[in-house]
Protein backbone atom coordinates (compact mmCIF):
# COMPACT_ATOMS: atom_id res chain seq x y z
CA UNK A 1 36.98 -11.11 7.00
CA UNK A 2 35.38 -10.56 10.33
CA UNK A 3 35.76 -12.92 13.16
CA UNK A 4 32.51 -13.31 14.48
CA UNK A 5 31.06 -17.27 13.13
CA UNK A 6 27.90 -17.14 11.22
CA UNK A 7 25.07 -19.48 11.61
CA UNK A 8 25.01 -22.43 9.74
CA UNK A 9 22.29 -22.42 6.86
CA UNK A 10 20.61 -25.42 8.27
CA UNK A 11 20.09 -24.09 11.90
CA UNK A 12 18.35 -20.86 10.16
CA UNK A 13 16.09 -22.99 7.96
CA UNK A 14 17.84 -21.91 5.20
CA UNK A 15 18.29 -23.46 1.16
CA UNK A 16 21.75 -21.82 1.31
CA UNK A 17 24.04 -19.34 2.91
CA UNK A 18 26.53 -17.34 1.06
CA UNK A 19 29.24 -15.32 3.08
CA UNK A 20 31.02 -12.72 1.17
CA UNK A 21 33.38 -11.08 2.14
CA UNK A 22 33.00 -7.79 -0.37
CA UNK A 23 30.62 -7.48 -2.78
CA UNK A 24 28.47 -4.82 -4.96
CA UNK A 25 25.61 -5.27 -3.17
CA UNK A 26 23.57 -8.39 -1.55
CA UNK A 27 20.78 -7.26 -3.40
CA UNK A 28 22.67 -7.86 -6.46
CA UNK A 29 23.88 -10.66 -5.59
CA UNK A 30 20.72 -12.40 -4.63
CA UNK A 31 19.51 -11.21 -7.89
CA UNK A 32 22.11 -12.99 -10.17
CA UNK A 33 21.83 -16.38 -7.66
CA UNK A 34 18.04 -16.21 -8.63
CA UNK A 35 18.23 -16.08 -12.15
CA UNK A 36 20.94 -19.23 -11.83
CA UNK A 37 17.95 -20.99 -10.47
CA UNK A 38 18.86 -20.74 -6.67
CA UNK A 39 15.90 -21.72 -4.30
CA UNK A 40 14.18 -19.72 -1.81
CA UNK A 41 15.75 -19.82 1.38
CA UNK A 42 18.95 -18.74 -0.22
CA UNK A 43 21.01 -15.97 2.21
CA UNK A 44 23.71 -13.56 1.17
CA UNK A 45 25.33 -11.78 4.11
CA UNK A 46 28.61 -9.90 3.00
CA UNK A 47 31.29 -7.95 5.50
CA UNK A 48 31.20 -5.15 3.01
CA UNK A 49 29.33 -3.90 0.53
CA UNK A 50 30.76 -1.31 -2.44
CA UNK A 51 27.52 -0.17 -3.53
CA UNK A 52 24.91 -1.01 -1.20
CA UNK A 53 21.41 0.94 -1.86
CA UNK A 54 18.08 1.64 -0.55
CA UNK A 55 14.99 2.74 -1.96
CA UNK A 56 15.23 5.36 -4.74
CA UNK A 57 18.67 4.74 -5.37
CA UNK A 58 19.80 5.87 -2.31
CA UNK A 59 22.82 4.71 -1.08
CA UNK A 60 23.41 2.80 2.54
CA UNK A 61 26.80 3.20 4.04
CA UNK A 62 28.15 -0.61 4.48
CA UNK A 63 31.36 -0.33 6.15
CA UNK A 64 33.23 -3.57 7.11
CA UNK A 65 32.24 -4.58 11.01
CA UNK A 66 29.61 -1.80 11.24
CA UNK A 67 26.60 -3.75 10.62
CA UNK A 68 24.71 -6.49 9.17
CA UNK A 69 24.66 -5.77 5.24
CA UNK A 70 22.03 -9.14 4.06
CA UNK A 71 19.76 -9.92 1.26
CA UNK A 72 16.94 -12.82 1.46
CA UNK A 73 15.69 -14.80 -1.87
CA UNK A 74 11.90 -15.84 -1.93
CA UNK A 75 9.89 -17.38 -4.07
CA UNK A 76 6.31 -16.82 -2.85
CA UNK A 77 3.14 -18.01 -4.53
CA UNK A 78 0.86 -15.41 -3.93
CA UNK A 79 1.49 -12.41 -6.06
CA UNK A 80 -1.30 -10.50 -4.16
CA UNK A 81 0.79 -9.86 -1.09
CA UNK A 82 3.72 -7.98 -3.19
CA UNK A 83 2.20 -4.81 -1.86
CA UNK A 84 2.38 -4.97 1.65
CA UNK A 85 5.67 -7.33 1.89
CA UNK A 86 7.82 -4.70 2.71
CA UNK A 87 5.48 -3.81 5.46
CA UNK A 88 5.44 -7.33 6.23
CA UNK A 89 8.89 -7.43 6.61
CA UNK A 90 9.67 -4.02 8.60
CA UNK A 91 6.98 -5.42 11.49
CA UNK A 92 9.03 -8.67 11.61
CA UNK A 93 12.44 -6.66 11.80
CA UNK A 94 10.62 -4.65 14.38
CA UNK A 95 9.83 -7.63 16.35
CA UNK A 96 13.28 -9.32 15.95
CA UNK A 97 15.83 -6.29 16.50
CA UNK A 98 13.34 -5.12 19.84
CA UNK A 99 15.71 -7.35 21.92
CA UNK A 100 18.53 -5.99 20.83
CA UNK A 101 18.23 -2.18 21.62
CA UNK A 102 17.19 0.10 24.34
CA UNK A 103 13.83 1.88 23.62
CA UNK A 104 11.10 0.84 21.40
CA UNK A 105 11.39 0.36 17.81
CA UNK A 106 9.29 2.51 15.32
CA UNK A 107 8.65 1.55 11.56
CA UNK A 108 8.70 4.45 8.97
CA UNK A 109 6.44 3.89 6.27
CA UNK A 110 7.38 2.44 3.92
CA UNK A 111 10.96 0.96 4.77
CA UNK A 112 12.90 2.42 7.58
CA UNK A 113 13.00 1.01 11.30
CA UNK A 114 14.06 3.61 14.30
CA UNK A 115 15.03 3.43 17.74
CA UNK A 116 16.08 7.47 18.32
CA UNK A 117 17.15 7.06 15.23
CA UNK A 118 17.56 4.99 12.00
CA UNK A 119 18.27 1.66 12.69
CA UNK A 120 17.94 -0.49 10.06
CA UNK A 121 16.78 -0.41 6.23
CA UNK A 122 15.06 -2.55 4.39
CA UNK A 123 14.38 -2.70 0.26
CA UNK A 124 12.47 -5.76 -1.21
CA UNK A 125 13.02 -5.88 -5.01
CA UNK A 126 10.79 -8.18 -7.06
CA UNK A 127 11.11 -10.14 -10.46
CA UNK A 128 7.65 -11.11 -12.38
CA UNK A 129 7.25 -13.41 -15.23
CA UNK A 130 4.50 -11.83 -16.93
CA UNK A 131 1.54 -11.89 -14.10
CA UNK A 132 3.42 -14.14 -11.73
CA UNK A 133 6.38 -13.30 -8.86
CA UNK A 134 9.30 -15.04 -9.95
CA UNK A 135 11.09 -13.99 -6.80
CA UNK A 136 11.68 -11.50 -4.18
CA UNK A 137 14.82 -9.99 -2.75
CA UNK A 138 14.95 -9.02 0.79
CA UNK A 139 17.72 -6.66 2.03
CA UNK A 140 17.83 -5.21 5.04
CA UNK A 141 21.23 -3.58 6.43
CA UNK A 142 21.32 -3.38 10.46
CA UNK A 143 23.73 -0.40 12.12
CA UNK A 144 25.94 -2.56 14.61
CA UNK A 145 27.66 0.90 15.41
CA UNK A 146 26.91 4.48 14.69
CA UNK A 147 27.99 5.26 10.78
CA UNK A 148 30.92 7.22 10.79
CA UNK A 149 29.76 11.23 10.92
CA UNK A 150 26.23 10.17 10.94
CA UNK A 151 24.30 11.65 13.73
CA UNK A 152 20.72 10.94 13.42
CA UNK A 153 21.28 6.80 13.73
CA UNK A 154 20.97 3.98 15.97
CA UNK A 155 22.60 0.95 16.62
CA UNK A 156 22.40 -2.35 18.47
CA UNK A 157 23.76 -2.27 21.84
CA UNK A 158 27.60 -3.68 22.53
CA UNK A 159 28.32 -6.79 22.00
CA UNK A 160 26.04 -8.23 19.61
CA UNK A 161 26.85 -10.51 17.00
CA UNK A 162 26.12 -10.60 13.67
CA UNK A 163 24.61 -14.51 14.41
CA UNK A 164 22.48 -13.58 17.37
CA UNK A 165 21.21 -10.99 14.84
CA UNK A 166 20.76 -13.68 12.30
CA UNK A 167 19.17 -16.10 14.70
CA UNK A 168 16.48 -13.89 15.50
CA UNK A 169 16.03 -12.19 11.89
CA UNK A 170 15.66 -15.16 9.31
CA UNK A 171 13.18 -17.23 11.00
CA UNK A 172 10.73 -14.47 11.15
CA UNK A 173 11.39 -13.04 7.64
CA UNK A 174 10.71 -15.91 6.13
CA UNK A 175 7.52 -16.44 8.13
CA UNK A 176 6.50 -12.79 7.04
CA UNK A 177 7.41 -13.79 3.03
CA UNK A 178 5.61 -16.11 3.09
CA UNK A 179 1.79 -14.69 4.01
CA UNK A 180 -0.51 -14.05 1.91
CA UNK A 181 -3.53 -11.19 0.78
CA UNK A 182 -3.69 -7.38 2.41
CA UNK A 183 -2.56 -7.09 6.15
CA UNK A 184 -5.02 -8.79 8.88
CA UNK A 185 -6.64 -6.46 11.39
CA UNK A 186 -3.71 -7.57 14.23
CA UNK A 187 -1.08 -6.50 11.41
CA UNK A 188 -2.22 -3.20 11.44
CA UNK A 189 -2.67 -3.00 14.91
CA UNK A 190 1.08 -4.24 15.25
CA UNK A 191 2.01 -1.54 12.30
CA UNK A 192 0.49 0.75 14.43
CA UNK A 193 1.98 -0.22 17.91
CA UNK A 194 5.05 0.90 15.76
CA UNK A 195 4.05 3.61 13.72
CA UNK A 196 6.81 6.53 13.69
CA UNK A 197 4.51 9.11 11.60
CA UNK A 198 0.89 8.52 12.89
CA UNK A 199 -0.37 11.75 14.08
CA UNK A 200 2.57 14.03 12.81
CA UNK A 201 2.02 16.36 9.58
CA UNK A 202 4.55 15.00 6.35
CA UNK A 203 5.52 17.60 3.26
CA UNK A 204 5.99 14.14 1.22
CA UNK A 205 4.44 12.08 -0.51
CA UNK A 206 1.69 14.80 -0.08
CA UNK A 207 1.50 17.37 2.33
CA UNK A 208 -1.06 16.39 5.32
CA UNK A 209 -1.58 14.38 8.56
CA UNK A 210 -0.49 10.92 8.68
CA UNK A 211 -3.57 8.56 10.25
CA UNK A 212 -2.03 5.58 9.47
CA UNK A 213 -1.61 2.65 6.74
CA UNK A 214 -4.39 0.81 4.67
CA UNK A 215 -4.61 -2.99 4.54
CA UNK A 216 -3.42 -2.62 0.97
CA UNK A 217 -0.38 -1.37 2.43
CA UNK A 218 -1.29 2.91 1.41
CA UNK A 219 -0.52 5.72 3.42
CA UNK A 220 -3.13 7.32 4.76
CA UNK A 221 -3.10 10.94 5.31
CA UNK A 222 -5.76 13.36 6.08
CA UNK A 223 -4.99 16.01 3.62
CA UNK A 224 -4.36 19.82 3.33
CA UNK A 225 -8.14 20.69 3.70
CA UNK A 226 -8.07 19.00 7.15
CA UNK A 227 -11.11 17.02 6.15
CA UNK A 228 -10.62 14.60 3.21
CA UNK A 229 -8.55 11.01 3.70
CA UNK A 230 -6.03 10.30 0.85
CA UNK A 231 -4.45 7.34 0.06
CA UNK A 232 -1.24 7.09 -0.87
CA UNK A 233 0.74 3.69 -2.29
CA UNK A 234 4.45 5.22 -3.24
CA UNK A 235 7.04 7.95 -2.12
CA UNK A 236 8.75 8.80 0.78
CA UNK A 237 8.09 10.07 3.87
CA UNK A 238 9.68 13.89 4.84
CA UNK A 239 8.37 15.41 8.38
CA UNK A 240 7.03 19.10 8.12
CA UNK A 241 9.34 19.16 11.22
CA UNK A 242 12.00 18.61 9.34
CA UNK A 243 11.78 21.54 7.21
CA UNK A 244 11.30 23.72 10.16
CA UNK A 245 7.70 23.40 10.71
CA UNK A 246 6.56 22.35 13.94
CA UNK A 247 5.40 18.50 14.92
CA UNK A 248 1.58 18.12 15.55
CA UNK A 249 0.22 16.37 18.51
CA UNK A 250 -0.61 12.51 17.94
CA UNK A 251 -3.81 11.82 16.72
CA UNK A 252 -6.11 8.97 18.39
C-alpha cells in the first residue's frame, strides 16, 4: 500500500471510490462493478495493476508507486458522442495534467498524451444494450516516474501526489463524459492547440499527411497522391519518422 491519502469520493463528486491495492486491471474492475449495478461516478484507482492494457491489447507497465493506474464508470445518455469520447477525454487530461509538467502537453490521436514523451494513456471501453450505452469505462494510467528501461516517456514533475492528480483529473472527466453530439468548433480548436501529428507524414492507419481530426472524431490525412483528404475513424498512429523517414514541416 502506498502512503500517499487519496481523496475522499465525496470531495471528487464521486458515487464511489474503490482503492485497491493490486488488481488485474481497473478497467476490469470497473467492468465487473458495472454489471453489479454500480452508478456512474464510481472510481477504481489501484497501487498496482497485473495486467493493465491499452488499446489493441497492448500492455501498460503499472508498477507499484510509479503512477496513477485509474478507471472511471459512466453512464451517459447520449449514445451519439461514443465516437469522439476518447477525444473528449484526452483534451480534458491535457488540460488537467498541463500543471503538472514542464512543457506543453500534446494529444496523439486517438489515445496517447505527450510532454517529450508519453505521458499518460487513456482507453475508454463501452457496453451497449442493443442501440443504447449501458456504460463507459474510462482508464487512463499517468507516469509519476520514468518506467523502468523506458526511454521515450514522461512523467509528472517531483513531488506530486497521486490526490493532487486526482483533484484536478475527475472533475473534468466527468464534465467531458458527460457532453454530447460531434466536437464543437472550440473542441477542435483545443484538439488542435494540442495536436502531436498535424503537419507530420504517418505510415499508419494509412500512409499520408496528417491535417487534423473531423468533428466525428476521424483522422484526417491528406493522402499519398498529395491531393485527396481521407478520413480515417480507427488504427493507430506510426510516424514515417519513425521508420527512418524524415518529419515534414507543419502544415497551416
Amino acid at each position: 500500500m502506498l502512503s500517499d491519502d487519496l481523496p475522499s469520493a465525496a470531495s471528487l463528486g464521486l458515487a464511489a471510490l474503490v482503492h485497491l491495492a493490486t488488481t488485474d486491471s481497473t478497467m476490469d474492475a470497473v467492468h465487473r462493478l458495472a454489471e453489479q449495478g454500480a452508478p456512474a461516478g464510481t472510481l477504481v484507482v489501484a497501487d498496482y495493476q497485473a495486467r493493465g492494457r491499452g488499446r489493441a491489447g497492448k500492455v501498460w507497465a503499472s508498477e507499484t508507486s510509479a503512477g496513477l493506474w485509474l478507471t472511471l464508470l459512466e453512464r451517459p445518455t447520449d449514445s451519439t458522442s461514443s465516437g469522439v469520447l476518447a477525444l473528449r477525454i484526452g483534451m480534458a487530461v491535457a488540460d488537467a495534467l498541463g500543471p503538472f509538467v514542464d512543457g506543453h502537453i500534446r494529444l496523439k490521436w486517438p489515445n496517447d498524451v505527450f510532454v517529450e514523451g508519453k505521458l499518460a494513456g487513456i482507453l475508454v471501453e463501452a457496453r451497449w444494450r442493443e442501440a443504447t450505452i449501458d456504460w463507459v469505462a474510462i482508464g487512463i494510467g499517468v507516469n509519476m516516474r520514468m518506467p523502468f528501461g523506458e526511454v521515450t516517456a514522461s512523467c509528472v514533475g517531483p513531488n506530486v501526489t497521486r490526490a493532487a492528480l486526482l483533484t484536478a483529473l475527475i472533475p473534468a472527466l466527468r464534465v467531458a463524459a458527460q457532453q454530447s453530439g460531434h466536437l464543437s468548433t472550440a473542441e477542435l480548436q483545443s484538439w488542435d492547440d494540442h495536436d502531436l501529428a498535424r503537419g507530420r507524414r504517418i505510415v499508419s492507419p494509412i500512409p499520408g499527411i496528417v491535417l487534423g481530426i473531423a468533428a466525428d472524431g476521424a483522422l484526417r490525412v491528406r493522402g499519398a497522391d498529395g491531393k485527396s483528404t481521407v478520413s480515417v475513424s480507427s488504427g493507430s498512429m506510426v510516424f514515417a519518422d519513425a521508420v527512418g523517414e524524415t518529419r515534414t514541416s507543419a502544415i497551416t
